[in-house]
Protein backbone atom coordinates (compact mmCIF):
# COMPACT_ATOMS: atom_id res chain seq x y z
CA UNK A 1 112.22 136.81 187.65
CA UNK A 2 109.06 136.03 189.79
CA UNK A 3 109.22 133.68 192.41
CA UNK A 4 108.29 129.93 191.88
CA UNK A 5 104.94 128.31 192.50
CA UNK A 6 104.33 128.03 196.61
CA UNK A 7 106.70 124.80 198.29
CA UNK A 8 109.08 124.63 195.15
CA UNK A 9 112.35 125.76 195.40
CA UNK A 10 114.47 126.62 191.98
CA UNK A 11 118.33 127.02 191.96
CA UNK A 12 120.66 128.40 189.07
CA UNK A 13 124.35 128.25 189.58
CA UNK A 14 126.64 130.60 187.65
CA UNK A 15 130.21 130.18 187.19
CA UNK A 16 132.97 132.59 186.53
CA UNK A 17 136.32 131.24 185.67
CA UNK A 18 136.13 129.02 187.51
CA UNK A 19 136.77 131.47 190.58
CA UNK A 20 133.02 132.83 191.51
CA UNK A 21 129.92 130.99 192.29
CA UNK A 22 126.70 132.77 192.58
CA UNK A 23 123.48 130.87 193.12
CA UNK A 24 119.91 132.61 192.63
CA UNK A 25 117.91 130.82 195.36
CA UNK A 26 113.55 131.24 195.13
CA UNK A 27 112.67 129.76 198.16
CA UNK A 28 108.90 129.79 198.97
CA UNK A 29 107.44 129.26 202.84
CA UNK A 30 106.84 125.77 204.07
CA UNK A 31 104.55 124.80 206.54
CA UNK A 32 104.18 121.38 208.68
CA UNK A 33 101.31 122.37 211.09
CA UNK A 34 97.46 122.78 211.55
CA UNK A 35 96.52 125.97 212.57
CA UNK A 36 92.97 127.08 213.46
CA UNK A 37 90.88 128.86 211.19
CA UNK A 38 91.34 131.99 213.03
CA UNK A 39 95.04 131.74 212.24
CA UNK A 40 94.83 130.49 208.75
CA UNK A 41 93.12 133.98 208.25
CA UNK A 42 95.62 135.67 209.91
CA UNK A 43 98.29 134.19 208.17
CA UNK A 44 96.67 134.45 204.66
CA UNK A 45 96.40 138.46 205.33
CA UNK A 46 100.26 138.49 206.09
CA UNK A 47 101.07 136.61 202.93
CA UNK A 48 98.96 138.49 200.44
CA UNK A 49 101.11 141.01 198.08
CA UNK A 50 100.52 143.59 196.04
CA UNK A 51 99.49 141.11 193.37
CA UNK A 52 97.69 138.08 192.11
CA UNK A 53 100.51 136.20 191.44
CA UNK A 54 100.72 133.91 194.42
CA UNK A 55 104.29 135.37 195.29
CA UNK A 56 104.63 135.31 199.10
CA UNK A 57 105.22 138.02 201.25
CA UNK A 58 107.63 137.98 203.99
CA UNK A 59 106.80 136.19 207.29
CA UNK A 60 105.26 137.98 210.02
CA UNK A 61 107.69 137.75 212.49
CA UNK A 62 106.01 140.07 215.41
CA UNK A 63 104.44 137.32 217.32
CA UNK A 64 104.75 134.01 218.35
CA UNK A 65 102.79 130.84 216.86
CA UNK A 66 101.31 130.44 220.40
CA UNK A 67 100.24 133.86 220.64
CA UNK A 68 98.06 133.26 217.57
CA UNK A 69 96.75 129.84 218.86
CA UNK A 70 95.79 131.20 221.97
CA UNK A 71 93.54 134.07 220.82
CA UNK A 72 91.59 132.01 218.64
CA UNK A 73 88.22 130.90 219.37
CA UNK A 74 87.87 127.93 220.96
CA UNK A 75 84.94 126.69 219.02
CA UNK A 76 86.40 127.34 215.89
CA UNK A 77 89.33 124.71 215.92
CA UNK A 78 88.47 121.85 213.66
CA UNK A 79 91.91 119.86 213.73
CA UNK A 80 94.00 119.20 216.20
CA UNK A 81 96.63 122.26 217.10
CA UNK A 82 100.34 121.16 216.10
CA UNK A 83 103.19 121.55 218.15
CA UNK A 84 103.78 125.59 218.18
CA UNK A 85 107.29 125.38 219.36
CA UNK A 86 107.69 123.47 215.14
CA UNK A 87 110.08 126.18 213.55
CA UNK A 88 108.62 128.01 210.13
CA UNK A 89 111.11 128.74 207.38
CA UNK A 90 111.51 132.50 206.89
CA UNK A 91 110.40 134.03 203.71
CA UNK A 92 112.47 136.72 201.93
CA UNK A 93 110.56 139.35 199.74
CA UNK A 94 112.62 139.02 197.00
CA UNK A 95 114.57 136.59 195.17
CA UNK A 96 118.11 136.12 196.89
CA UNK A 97 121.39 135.48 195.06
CA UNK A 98 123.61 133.50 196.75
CA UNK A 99 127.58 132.30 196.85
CA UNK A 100 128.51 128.52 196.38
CA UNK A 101 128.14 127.72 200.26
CA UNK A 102 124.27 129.31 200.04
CA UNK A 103 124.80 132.16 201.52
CA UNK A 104 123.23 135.73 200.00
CA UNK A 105 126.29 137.90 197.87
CA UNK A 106 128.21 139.45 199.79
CA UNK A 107 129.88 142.47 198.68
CA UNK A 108 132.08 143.51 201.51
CA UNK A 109 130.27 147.34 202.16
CA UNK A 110 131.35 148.22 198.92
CA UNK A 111 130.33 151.87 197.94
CA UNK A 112 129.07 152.68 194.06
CA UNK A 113 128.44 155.69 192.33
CA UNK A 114 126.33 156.13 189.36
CA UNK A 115 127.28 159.31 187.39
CA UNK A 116 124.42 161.19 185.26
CA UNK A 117 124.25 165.04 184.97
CA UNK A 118 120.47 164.88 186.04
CA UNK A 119 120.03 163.72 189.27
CA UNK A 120 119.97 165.50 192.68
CA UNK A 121 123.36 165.99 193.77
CA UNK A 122 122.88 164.69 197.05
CA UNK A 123 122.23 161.22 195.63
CA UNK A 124 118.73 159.86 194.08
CA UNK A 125 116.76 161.52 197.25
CA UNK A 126 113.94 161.84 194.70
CA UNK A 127 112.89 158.66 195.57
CA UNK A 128 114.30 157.94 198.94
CA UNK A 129 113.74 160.86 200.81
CA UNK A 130 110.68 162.19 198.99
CA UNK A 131 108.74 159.34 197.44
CA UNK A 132 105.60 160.78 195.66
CA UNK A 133 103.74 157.88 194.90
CA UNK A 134 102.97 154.03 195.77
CA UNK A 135 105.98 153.19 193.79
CA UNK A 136 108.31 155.29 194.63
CA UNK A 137 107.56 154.46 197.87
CA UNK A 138 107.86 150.58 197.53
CA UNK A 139 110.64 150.90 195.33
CA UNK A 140 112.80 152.75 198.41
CA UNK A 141 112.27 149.99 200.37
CA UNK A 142 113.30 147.43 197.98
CA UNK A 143 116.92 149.42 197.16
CA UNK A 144 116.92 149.33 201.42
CA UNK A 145 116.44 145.69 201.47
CA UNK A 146 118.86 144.78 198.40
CA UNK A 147 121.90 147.11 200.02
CA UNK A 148 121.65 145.50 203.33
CA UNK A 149 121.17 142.14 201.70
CA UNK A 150 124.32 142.17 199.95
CA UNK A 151 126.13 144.51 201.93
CA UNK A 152 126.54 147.62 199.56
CA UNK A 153 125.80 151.53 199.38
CA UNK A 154 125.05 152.80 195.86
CA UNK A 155 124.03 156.69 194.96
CA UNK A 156 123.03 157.77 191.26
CA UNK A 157 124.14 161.53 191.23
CA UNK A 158 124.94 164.40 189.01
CA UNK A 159 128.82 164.76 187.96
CA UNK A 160 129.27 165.66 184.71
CA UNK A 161 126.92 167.37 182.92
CA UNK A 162 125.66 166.33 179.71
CA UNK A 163 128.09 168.34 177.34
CA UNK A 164 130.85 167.24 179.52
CA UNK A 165 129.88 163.72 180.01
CA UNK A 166 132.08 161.86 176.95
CA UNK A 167 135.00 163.71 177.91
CA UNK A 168 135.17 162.80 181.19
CA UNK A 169 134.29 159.74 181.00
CA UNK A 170 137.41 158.90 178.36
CA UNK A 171 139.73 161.22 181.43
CA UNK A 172 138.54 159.12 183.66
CA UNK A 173 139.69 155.79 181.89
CA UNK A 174 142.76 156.89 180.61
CA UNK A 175 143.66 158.72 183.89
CA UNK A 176 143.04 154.72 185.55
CA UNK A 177 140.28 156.51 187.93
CA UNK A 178 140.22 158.19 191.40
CA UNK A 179 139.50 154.94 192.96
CA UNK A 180 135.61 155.39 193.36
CA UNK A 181 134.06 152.58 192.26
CA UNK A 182 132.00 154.35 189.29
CA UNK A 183 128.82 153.03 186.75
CA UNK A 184 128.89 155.85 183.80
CA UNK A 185 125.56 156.87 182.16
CA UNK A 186 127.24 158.38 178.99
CA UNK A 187 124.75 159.72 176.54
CA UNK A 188 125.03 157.96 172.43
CA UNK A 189 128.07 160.09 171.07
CA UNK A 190 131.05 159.71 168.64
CA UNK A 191 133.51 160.08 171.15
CA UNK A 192 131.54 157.16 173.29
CA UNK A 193 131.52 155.53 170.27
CA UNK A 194 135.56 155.67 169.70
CA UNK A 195 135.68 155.05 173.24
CA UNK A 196 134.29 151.66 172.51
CA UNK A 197 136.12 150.84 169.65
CA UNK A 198 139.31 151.91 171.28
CA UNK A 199 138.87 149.21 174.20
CA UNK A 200 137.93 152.18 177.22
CA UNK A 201 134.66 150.34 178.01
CA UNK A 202 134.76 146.95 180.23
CA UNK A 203 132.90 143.85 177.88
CA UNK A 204 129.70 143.20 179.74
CA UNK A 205 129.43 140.09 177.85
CA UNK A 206 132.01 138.72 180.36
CA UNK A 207 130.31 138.93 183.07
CA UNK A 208 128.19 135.60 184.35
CA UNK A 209 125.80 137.96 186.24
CA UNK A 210 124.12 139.97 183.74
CA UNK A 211 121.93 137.60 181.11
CA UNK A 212 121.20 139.85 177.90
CA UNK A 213 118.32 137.50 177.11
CA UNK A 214 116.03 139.02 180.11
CA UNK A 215 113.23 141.10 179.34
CA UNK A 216 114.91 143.81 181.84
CA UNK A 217 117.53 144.02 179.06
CA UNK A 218 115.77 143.05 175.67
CA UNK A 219 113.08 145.67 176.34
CA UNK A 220 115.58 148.83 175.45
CA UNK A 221 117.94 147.00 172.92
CA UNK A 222 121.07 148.82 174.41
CA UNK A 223 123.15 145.78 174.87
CA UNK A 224 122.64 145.56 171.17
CA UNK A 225 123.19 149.09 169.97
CA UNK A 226 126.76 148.46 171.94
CA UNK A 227 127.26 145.41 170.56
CA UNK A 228 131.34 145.44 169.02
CA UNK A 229 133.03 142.65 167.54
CA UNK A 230 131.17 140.09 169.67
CA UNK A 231 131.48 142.02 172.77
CA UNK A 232 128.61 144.13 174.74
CA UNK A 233 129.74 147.72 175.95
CA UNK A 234 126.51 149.24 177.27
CA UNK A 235 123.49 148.23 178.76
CA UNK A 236 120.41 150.15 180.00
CA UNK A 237 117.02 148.37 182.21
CA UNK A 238 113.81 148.56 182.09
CA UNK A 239 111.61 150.16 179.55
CA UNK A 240 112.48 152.59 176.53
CA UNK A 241 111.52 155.90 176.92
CA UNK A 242 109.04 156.87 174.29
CA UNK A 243 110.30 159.09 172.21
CA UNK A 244 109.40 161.40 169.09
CA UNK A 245 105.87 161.21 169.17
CA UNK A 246 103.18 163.95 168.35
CA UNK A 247 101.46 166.68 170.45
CA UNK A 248 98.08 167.25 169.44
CA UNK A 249 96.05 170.46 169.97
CA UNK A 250 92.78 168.98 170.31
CA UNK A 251 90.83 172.26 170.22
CA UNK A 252 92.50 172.91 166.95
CA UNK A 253 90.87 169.47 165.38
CA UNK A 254 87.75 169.70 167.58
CA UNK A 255 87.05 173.24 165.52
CA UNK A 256 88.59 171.43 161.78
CA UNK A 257 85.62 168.45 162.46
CA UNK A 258 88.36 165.92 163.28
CA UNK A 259 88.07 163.57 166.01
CA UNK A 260 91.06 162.99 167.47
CA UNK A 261 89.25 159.36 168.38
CA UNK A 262 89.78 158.08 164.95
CA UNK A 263 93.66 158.98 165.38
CA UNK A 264 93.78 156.90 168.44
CA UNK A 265 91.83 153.96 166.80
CA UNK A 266 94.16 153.62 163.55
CA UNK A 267 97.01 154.15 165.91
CA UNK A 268 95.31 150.81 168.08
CA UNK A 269 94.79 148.66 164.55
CA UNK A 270 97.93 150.05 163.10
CA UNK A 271 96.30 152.03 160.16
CA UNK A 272 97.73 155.82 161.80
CA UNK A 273 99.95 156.46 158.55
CA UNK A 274 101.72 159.22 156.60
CA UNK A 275 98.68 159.37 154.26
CA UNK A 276 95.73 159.93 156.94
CA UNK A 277 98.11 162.59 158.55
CA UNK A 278 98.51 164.32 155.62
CA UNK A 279 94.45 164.46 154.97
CA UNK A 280 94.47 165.69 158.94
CA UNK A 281 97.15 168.48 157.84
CA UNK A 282 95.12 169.10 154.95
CA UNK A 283 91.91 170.18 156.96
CA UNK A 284 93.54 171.64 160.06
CA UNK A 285 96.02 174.13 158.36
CA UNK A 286 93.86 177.77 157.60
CA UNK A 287 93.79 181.06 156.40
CA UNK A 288 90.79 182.06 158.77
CA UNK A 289 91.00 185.70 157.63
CA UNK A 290 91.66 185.50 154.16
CA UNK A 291 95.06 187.44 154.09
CA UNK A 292 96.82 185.03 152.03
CA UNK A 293 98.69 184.01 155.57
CA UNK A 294 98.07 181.09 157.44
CA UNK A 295 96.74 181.74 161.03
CA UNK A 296 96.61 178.10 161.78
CA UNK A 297 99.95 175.57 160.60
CA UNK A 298 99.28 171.88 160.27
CA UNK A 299 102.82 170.88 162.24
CA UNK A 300 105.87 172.09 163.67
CA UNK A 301 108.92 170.74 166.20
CA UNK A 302 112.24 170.34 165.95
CA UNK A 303 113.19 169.41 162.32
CA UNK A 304 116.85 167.97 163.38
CA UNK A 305 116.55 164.41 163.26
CA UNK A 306 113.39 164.12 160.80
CA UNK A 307 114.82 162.58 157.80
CA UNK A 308 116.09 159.92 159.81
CA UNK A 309 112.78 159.69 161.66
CA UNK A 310 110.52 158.98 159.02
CA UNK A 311 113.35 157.24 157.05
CA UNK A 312 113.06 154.80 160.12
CA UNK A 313 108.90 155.05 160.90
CA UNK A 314 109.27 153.66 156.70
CA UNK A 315 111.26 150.86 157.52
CA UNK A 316 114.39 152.46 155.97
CA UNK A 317 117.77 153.60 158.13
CA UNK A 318 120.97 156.27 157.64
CA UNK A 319 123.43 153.33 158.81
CA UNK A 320 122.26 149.56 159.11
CA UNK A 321 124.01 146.75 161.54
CA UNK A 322 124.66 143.44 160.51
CA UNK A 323 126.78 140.01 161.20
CA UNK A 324 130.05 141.77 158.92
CA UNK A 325 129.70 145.18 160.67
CA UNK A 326 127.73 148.17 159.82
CA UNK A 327 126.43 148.86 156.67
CA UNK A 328 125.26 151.85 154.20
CA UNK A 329 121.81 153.01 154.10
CA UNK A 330 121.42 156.05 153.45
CA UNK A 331 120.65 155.56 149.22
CA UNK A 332 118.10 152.82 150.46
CA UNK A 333 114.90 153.11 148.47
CA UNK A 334 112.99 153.29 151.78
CA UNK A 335 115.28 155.46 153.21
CA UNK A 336 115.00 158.30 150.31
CA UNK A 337 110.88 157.55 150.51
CA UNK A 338 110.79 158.74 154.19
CA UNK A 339 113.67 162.16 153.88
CA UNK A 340 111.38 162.89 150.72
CA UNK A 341 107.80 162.94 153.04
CA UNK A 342 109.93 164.82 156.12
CA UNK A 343 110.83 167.67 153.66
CA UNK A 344 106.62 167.36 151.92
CA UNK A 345 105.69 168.42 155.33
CA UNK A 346 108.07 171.33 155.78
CA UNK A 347 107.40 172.60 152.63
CA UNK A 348 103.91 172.08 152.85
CA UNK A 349 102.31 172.15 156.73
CA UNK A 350 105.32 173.53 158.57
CA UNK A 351 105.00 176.81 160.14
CA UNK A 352 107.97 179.18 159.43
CA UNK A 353 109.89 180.72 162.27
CA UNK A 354 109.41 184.19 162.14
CA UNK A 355 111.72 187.42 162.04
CA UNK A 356 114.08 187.50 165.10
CA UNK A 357 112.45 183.97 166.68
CA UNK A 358 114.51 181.84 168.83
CA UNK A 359 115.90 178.32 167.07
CA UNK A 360 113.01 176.90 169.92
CA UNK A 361 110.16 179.24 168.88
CA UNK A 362 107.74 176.27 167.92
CA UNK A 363 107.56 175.66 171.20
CA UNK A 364 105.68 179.12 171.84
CA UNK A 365 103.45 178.62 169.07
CA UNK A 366 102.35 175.23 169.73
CA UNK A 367 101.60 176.97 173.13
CA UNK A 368 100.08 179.83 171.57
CA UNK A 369 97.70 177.67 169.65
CA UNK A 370 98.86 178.24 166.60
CA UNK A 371 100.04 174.75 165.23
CA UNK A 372 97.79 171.51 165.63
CA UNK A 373 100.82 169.32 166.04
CA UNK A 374 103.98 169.43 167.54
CA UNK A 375 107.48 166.99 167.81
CA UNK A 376 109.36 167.93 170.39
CA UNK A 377 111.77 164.77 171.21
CA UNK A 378 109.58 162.74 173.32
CA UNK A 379 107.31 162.43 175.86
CA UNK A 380 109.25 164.49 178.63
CA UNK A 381 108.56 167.64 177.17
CA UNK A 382 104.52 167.39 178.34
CA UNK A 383 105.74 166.07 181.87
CA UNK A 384 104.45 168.31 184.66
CA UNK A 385 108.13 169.60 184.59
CA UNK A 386 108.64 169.70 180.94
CA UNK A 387 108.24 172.27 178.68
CA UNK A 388 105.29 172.22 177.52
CA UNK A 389 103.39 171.52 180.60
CA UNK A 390 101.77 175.37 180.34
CA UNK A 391 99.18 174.69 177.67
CA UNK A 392 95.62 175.73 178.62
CA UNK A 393 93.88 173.30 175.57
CA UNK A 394 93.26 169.58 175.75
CA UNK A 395 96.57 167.28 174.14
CA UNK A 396 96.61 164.37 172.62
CA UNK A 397 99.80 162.31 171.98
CA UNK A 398 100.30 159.59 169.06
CA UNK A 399 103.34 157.91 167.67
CA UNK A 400 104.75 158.98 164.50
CA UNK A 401 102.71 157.95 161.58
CA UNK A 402 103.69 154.82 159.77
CA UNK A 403 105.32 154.90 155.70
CA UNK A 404 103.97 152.81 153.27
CA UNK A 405 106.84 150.44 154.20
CA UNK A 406 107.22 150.61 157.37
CA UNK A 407 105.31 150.89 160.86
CA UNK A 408 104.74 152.15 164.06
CA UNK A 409 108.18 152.75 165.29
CA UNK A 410 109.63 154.40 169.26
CA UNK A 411 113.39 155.38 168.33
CA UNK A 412 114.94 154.74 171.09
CA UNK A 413 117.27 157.10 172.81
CA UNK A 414 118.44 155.59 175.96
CA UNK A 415 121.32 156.36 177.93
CA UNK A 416 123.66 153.69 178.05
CA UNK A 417 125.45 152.46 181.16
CA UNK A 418 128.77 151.48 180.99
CA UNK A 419 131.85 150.09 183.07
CA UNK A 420 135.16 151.72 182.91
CA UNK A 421 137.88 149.37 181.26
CA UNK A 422 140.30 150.11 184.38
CA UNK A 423 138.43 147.18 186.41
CA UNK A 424 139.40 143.95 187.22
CA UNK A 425 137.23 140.97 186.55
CA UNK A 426 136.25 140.84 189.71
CA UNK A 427 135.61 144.39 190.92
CA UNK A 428 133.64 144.59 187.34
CA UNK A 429 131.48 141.63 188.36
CA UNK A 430 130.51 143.13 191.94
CA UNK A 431 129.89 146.41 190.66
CA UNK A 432 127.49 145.14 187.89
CA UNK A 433 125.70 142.58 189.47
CA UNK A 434 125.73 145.69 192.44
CA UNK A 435 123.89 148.06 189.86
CA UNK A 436 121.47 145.23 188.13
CA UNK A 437 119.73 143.92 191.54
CA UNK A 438 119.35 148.32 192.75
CA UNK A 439 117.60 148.59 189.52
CA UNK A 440 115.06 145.73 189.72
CA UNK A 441 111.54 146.55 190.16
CA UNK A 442 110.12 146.23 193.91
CA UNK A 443 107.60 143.50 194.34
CA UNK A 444 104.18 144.09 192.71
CA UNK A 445 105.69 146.41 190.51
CA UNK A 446 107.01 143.91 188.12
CA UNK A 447 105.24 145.35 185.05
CA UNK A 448 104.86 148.55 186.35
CA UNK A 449 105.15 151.80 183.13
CA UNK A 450 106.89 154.58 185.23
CA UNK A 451 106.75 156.90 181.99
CA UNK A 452 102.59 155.93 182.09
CA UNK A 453 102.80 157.43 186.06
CA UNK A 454 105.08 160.54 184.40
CA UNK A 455 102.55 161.31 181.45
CA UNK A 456 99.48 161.28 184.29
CA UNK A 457 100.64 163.80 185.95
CA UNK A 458 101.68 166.08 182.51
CA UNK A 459 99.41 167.66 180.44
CA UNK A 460 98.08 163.97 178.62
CA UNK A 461 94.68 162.98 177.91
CA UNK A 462 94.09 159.75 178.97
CA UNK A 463 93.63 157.75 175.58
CA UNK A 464 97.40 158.78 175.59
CA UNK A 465 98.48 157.31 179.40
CA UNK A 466 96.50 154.29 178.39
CA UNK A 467 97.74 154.05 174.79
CA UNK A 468 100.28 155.85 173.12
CA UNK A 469 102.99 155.62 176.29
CA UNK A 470 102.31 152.16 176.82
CA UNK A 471 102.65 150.93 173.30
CA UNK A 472 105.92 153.50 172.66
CA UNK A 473 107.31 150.97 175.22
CA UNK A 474 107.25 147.45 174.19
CA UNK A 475 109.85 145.94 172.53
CA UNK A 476 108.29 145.48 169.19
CA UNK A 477 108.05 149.34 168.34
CA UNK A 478 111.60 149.87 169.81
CA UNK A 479 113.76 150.14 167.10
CA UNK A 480 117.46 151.44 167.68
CA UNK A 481 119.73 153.39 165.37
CA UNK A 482 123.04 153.08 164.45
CA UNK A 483 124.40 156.26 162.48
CA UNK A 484 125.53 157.73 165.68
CA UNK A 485 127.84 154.72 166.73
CA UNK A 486 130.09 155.69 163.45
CA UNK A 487 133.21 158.22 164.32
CA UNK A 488 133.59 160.78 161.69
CA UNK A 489 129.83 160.91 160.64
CA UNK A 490 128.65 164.58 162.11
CA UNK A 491 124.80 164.99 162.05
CA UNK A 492 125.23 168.75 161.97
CA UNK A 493 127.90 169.01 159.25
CA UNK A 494 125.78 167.29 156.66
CA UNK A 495 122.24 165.63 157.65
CA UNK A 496 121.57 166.15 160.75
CA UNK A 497 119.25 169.48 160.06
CA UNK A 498 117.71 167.94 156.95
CA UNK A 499 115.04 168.74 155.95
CA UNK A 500 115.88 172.55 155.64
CA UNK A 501 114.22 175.46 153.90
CA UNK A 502 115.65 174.89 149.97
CA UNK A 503 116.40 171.23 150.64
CA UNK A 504 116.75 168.67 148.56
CA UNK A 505 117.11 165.23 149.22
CA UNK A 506 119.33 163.48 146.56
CA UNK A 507 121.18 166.73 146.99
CA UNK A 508 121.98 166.35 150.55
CA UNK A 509 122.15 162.20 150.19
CA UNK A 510 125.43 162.86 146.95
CA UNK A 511 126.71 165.81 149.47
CA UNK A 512 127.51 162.68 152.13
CA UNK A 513 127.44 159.77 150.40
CA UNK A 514 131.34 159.01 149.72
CA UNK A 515 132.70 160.27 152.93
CA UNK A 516 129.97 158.09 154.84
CA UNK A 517 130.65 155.22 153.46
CA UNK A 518 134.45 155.88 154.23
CA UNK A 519 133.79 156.50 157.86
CA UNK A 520 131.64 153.23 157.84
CA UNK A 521 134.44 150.99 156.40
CA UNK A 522 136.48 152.95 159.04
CA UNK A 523 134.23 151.61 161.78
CA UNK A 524 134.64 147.80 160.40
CA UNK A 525 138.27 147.97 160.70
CA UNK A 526 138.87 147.69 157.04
């Protein structure tokens, strides 16, 4: 969505039944006179952004043409001086949308709440009030700019919380809304799910203003994970958050001989797999004082979710998607390859929780130095505000190894932003097309990692800002999961805590297998 090359002008015109024109205008600056070199320097400081790009930057409207002219040197003028009364087309910043008589969208003052359970109450004054960095700071004045441009007020703020979240997001539809004009960020659930199927969400793929082909949408793959029947429920923008990677003691492989440098190479070249984890395991994980008790463990984390994890980092998957619906997975030779290696390392490198520990304890112990790798969800635990941001040794950070089948893989676990049902077409269109241009990057900023600017201030080493964040967010590691889309199937009845002490996993695969595949015809509408 850059702006065009300098004196070209592109124009896309958008129709909605019929009723709603919107034209997205890139205008660029054009200029008829001679200036003195003096001014040509001048002006080419004004215009210069933030990149190399050759986008323009807004005119500098503080002075006059003739104010320029006349505090140039005389003996540097080697054309003739144009007229300085010519008028010089204003440049915006930003790409403008306009209506079908060319002027900029204008939606009537209209006020827009985004509901999460995270942010300040008060209404996204993290950024606005308290920018702490170059982009934070650029990106308040953009969301300045784009409210006054189109004439609307929007706040992202904590409602619900994220327990409560599903529920009142189905009171709120059913209950036809207290006539705020609300975006939801719901969180992937079953009842979200039935909410979907049961025609509570508004179908984004209506709506002539979003385009599902952008990178600002095909980057996170939420538009396709709430994709129903033909029609798009949920959409997200911007990056995926990387999630499920490793935490790395590096003290603990600097004293095992291992260089936490190869780990980072096969992770570049794609060679960091199940097998060379398992040798690292194998020469981290000691008895240093011969008791017959480990004082060092290979791995911990939270074990609920890793069959499914290395099912997936294998290529295999609990539920599939496909043209006819969603499909059964879960007996998938690839599938039963990667629940069979998640319960090898629990049985084999995982550190048991002892007497009386809290369900979190691995966190302590990978704090304690007592494990040499720990999963903890994702990369927000090792923020400066997450929860592991205490550690007094070096970590690393790498993605989960790849299976024999499969390959680097970031599961993604956005939140997904959705429209209540309760609007009308038009209302709908304003409010989305409201929350898609707030939620563009500022200028300069177009490929701009916020999670790399998170990690740097965390407890990262820098192979893993420069790496392992970056590459947990393209697209083609970003794979999105399905099994929690299906009413009736309940992670913690039946797989979601595999693998367990005593598992076994054609046990736990013939405990599910008949009721899932129920609950997946279910979800087909047969």
């Amino acid at each position: 969505m850059g702006l065009p090359e300098k004196s070209q002008e592109v124009e896309y015109i958008f129709y909605m039944e019929g009723k709603y024109s919107m034209r997205k205008k890139m205008t660029s600056k054009v200029m008829s006179i001679a200036l003195t070199a003096a001014m040509a320097l001048s002006l080419a400081a004004c215009s210069s952004g933030n990149d190399t790009s050759n986008t323009p930057a807004p005119a500098d409207t503080t002075g006059s043409s003739d104010t320029a002219t006349e505090t140039a040197p005389a003996d540097t003028t080697t054309e003739p001086v144009a007229d300085a009364t010519e008028p010089v087309e204003e440049v915006e910043p930003y790409t403008v949308y306009t209506d079908a008589d060319g002027n900029p969208i204008d939606l009537g003052g209209m006020e827009i709440v985004v509901r999460d359970w995270w942010t300040d109450p008060e209404g996204d004054s993290y950024f606005r009030n308290n920018p702490q960095n170059e982009y934070e700071e650029a990106r308040a004045e953009y969301v300045d700019w784009v409210e006054e441009k189109y004439n609307f007020k929007l706040v992202q703020k904590a409602i619900s919380d994220w327990g409560s979240t599903p529920a009142d997001f189905v009171d709120d539809v059913t209950s036809g809304g207290d006539g705020t004009n609300y975006v939801w960020i719901v969180r992937d659930s079953q009842e979200i799910a039935q909410a979907m199927a049961t025609g509570l969400m508004y179908d984004l793929s209506k709506l002539d203003c979003l385009d599902f082909s952008e990178e600002f949408f095909t980057a996170n793959k939420v538009h396709e994970q709430y994709t129903y029947k033909g029609g798009i429920y949920a959409m997200y923008g911007g990056l995926s958050e990387p999630r499920g990677g490793f935490y790395i003691n590096k003290q603990i492989l600097a004293d095992a001989n291992v260089d936490i440098n190869d780990i980072y190479d096969a992770q570049k070249n794609g060679t960091w797999t199940w097998d060379m984890f398992l040798d690292i395991l194998s020469q981290v994980q000691k008895d240093t004082d011969n008791d017959g008790t480990n004082d060092i463990w290979g791995v911990t984390g939270n074990t609920g979710g890793w069959g499914q994890m290395f099912a997936v980092s294998n290529g295999g998957e609990w539920v599939g998607n496909s043209a006819d619906g969603y499909t059964y997975r879960l007996e998938d030779p690839e599938t039963i390859e990667g629940m069979d290696f998640a319960l090898k390392l629990l049985n084999e490198y995982y550190m048991p929780r002892p007497e009386g520990a809290n369900w979190d304890y691995y966190k302590e112990e990978f704090l304690n130095g007592t494990v040499a790798f720990c999963e903890d969800g994702g990369m927000y635990a090792g923020r400066s505000d997450g929860e592991l941001a205490s550690a007094q040794f070096p970590v690393g950070y790498v993605m989960i190894p790849a299976g024999p089948s499969g390959s680097l893989v970031n599961i993604a676990s956005n939140n997904p932003v959705v429209l209540p049902s309760y609007y009308d077409d038009e209302t709908a269109w304003k409010v989305a097309f409201a929350w898609y241009v707030w939620n563009q990057a500022p200028a300069g900023y177009e490929d701009y990692n916020p999670f790399v600017g998170q990690a740097r201030t965390g407890i990262f080493d820098e192979r893993a800002c420069d790496e392992t964040i970056p590459m947990m967010s393209e697209p083609e590691h970003v794979v999105i999961t399905y099994s929690g889309m299906i009413p009736g199937i309940s992670g913690a009845a039946d797989m979601g805590w595999f693998p367990y002490p005593g598992g076994d996993t054609s046990a736990a695969i013939e405990m599910c297998a008949e009721s899932w595949k129920t609950f997946i015809d279910t979800a087909n509408g047969k």
